[in-house]
Protein backbone atom coordinates (compact mmCIF):
# COMPACT_ATOMS: atom_id res chain seq x y z
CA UNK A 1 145.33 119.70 83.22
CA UNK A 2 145.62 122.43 86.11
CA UNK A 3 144.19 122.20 89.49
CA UNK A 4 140.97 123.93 88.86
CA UNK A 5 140.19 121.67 85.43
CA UNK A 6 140.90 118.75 87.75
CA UNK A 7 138.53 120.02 90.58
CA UNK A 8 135.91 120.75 88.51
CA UNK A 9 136.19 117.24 87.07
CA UNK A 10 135.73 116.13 90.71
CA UNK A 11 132.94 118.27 90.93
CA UNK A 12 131.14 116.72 87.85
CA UNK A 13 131.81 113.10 88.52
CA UNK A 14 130.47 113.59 92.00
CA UNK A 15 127.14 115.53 90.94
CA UNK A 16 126.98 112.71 87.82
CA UNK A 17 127.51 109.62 90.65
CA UNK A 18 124.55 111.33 92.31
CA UNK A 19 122.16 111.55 89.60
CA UNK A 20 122.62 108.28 88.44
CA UNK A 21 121.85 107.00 92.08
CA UNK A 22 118.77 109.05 92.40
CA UNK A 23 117.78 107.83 89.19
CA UNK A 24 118.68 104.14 89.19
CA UNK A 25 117.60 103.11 93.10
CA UNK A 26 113.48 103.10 92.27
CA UNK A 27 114.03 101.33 89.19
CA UNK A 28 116.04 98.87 91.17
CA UNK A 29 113.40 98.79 93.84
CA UNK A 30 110.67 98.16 91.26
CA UNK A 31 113.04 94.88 89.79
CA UNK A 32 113.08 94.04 93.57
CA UNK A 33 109.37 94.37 94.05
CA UNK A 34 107.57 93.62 90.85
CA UNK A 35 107.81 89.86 90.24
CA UNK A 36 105.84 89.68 87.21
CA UNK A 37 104.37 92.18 84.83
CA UNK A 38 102.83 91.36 81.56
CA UNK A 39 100.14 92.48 78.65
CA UNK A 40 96.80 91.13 79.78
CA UNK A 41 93.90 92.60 77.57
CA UNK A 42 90.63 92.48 79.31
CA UNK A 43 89.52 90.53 76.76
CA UNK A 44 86.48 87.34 76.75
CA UNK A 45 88.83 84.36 76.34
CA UNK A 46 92.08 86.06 77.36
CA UNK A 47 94.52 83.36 78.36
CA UNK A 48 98.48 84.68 80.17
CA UNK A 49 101.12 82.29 81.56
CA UNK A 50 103.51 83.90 83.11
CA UNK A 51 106.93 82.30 85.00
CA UNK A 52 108.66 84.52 87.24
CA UNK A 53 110.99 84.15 90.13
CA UNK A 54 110.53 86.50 93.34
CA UNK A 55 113.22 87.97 94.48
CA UNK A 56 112.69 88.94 98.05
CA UNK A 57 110.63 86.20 100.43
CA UNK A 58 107.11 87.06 102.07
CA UNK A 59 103.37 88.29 101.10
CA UNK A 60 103.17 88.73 97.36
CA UNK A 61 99.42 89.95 95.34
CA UNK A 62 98.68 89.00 91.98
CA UNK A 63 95.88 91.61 90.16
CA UNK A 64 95.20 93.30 87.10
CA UNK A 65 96.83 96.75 86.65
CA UNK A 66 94.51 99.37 83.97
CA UNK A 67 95.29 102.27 82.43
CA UNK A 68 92.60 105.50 83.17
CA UNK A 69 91.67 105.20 79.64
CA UNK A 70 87.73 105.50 80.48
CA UNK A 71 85.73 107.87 82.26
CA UNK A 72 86.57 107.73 86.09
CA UNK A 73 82.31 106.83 86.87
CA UNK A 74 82.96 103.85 84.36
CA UNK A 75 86.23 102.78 86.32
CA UNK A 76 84.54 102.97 89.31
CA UNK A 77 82.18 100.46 88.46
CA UNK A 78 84.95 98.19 87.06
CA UNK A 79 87.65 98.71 89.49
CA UNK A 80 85.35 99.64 92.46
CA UNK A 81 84.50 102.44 94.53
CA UNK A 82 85.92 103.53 97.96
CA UNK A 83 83.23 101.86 100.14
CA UNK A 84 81.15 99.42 97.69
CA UNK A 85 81.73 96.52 95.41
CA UNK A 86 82.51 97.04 91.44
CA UNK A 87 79.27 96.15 89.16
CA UNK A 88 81.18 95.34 85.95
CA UNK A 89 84.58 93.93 87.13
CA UNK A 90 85.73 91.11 84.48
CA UNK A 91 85.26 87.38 85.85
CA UNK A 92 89.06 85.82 85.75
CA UNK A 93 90.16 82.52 86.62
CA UNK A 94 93.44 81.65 88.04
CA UNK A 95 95.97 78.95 88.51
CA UNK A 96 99.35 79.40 90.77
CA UNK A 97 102.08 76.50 90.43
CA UNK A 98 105.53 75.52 91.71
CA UNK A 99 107.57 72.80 90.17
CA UNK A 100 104.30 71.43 88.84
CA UNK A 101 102.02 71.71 92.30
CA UNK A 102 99.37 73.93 93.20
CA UNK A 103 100.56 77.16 95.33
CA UNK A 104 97.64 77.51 97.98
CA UNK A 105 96.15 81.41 97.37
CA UNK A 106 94.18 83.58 99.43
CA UNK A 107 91.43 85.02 97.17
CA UNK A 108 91.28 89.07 97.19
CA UNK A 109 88.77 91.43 96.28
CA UNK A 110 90.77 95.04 96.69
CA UNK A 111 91.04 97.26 94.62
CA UNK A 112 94.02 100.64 93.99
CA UNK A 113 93.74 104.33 92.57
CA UNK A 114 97.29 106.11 91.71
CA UNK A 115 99.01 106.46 88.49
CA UNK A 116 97.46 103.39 87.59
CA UNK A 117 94.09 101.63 88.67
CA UNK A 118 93.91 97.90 89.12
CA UNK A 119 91.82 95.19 90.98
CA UNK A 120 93.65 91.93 92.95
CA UNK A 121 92.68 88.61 92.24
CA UNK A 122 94.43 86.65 95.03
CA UNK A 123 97.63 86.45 97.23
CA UNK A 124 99.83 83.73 98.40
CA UNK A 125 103.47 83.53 100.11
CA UNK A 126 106.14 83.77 98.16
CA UNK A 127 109.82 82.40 98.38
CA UNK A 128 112.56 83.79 97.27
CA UNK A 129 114.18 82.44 94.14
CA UNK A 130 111.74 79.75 94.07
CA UNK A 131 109.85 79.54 90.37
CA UNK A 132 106.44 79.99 89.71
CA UNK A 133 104.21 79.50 86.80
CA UNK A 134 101.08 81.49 86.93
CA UNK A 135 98.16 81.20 84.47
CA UNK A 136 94.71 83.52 84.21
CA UNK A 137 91.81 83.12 81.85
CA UNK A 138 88.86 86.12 81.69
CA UNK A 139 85.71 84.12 81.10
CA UNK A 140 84.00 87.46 80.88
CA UNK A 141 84.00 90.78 80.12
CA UNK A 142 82.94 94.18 78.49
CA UNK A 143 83.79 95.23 74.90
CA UNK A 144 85.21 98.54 76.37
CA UNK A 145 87.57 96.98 79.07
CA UNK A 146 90.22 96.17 76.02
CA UNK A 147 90.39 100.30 76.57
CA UNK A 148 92.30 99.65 80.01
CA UNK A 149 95.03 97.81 78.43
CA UNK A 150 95.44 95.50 81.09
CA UNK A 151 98.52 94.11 82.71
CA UNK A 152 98.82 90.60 84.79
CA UNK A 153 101.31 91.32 87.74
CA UNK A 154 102.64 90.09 90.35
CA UNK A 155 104.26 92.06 93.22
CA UNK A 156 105.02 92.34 97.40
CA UNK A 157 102.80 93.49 100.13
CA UNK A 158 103.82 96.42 101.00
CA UNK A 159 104.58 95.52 104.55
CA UNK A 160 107.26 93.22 103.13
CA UNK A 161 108.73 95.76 100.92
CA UNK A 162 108.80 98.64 103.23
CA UNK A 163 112.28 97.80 104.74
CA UNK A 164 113.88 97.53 100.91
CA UNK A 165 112.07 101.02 100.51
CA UNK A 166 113.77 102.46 102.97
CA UNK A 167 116.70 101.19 101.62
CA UNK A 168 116.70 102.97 98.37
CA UNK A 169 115.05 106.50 100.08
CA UNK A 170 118.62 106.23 101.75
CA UNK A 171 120.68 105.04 98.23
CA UNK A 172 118.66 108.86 96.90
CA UNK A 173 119.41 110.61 100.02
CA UNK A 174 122.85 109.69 99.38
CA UNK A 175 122.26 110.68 95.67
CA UNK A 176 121.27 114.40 96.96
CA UNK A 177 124.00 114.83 99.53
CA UNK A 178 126.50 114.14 96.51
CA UNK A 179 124.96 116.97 94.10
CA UNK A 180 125.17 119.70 96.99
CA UNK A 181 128.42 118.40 97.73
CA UNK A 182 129.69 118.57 93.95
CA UNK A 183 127.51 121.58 93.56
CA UNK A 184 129.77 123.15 96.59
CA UNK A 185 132.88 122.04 95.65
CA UNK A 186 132.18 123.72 91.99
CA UNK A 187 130.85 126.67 93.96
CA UNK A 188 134.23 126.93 96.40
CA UNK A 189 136.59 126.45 93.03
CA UNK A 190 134.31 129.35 91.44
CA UNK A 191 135.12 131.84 94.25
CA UNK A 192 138.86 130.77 94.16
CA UNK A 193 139.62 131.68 91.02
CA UNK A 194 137.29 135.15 91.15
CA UNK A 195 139.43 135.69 94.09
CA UNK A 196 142.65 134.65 91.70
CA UNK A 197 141.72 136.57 88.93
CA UNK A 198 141.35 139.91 91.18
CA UNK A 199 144.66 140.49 92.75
């Protein structure tokens, strides 16, 4: 292998090693952040248990997270608009244990709007490590909220995750500086042999 094979294999494990990080670091952050996340159709009679183990310490919410499978005026009335309360939010009942006590919660009545929409049911303060056995009920609901395909989850306040966020927005920084870098090198090697092949 000469020189220039070997530098462009440089080049390509350096641009690959930078990818990768780019793409791995928010799926890392979501293991990090996300302590629970399961199927939970909003469904009369719905019952979820769900064990899961946090793994960073601090301010955790449990809600329902809904797909935008329904007109947005019919989400607003389930999830809730900006500045008023939802009319048609389902009723759910939870339980939060540890090693077979009750885990003292602080009921919760927010609501989000992104990629997904969702509604919280509660939050409490979570320990690292520490297991958790988490059950829900919905002892009522609409016949088009099964349309939302709901999901029970469990994840940190965003205060407490912000300092592991900026963690990984440096891991993909670092993932860009290595593709210009491989992207240069490639680019240097390119104009060396040019330069080579002209004399």
């Amino acid at each position: 292998m000469t020189r220039h094979h070997i530098r462009y294999s440089i080049a390509a494990a350096i641009a690959a090693l930078g990818v990768s990080i780019w793409i791995v670091s928010p799926l890392i952050a979501e293991r990090f952040t996300i302590a629970a996340d399961r199927s939970f159709p909003l469904v009369l009679g719905q019952h979820a248990n769900v064990s899961f183990r946090p793994k960073l310490s601090g301010k955790h919410f449990i809600g329902v997270s809904c797909e935008r499978n329904l007109p947005y005026s019919r989400l607003q009335q389930i999830i809730g608009p900006v500045f008023s309360e939802p009319t048609s939010r389902p009723k759910i009942n939870f339980r939060l244990e540890s090693g077979g006590k009750p885990v003292s919660t602080e009921p919760s009545n927010a609501a989000w709007w992104g990629r997904t929409v969702g509604f919280e049911l509660g939050s409490f303060t979570a320990t690292s490590g520490e297991s958790y056995s988490l059950d829900a009920d919905v002892l009522s609901a609409e016949a088009d909220l099964r349309k939302l395909n709901g999901r029970l989850v469990v994840e940190v306040h965003p205060l407490v995750g912000e300092s592991f966020y900026i963690r990984i927005l440096f891991a993909r920084l670092v993932g860009v500086i290595l593709v210009v870098a491989a992207c240069a090198v490639g680019l240097i090697e390119f104009l060396i042999r040019r330069a080579a092949k002209k004399r």
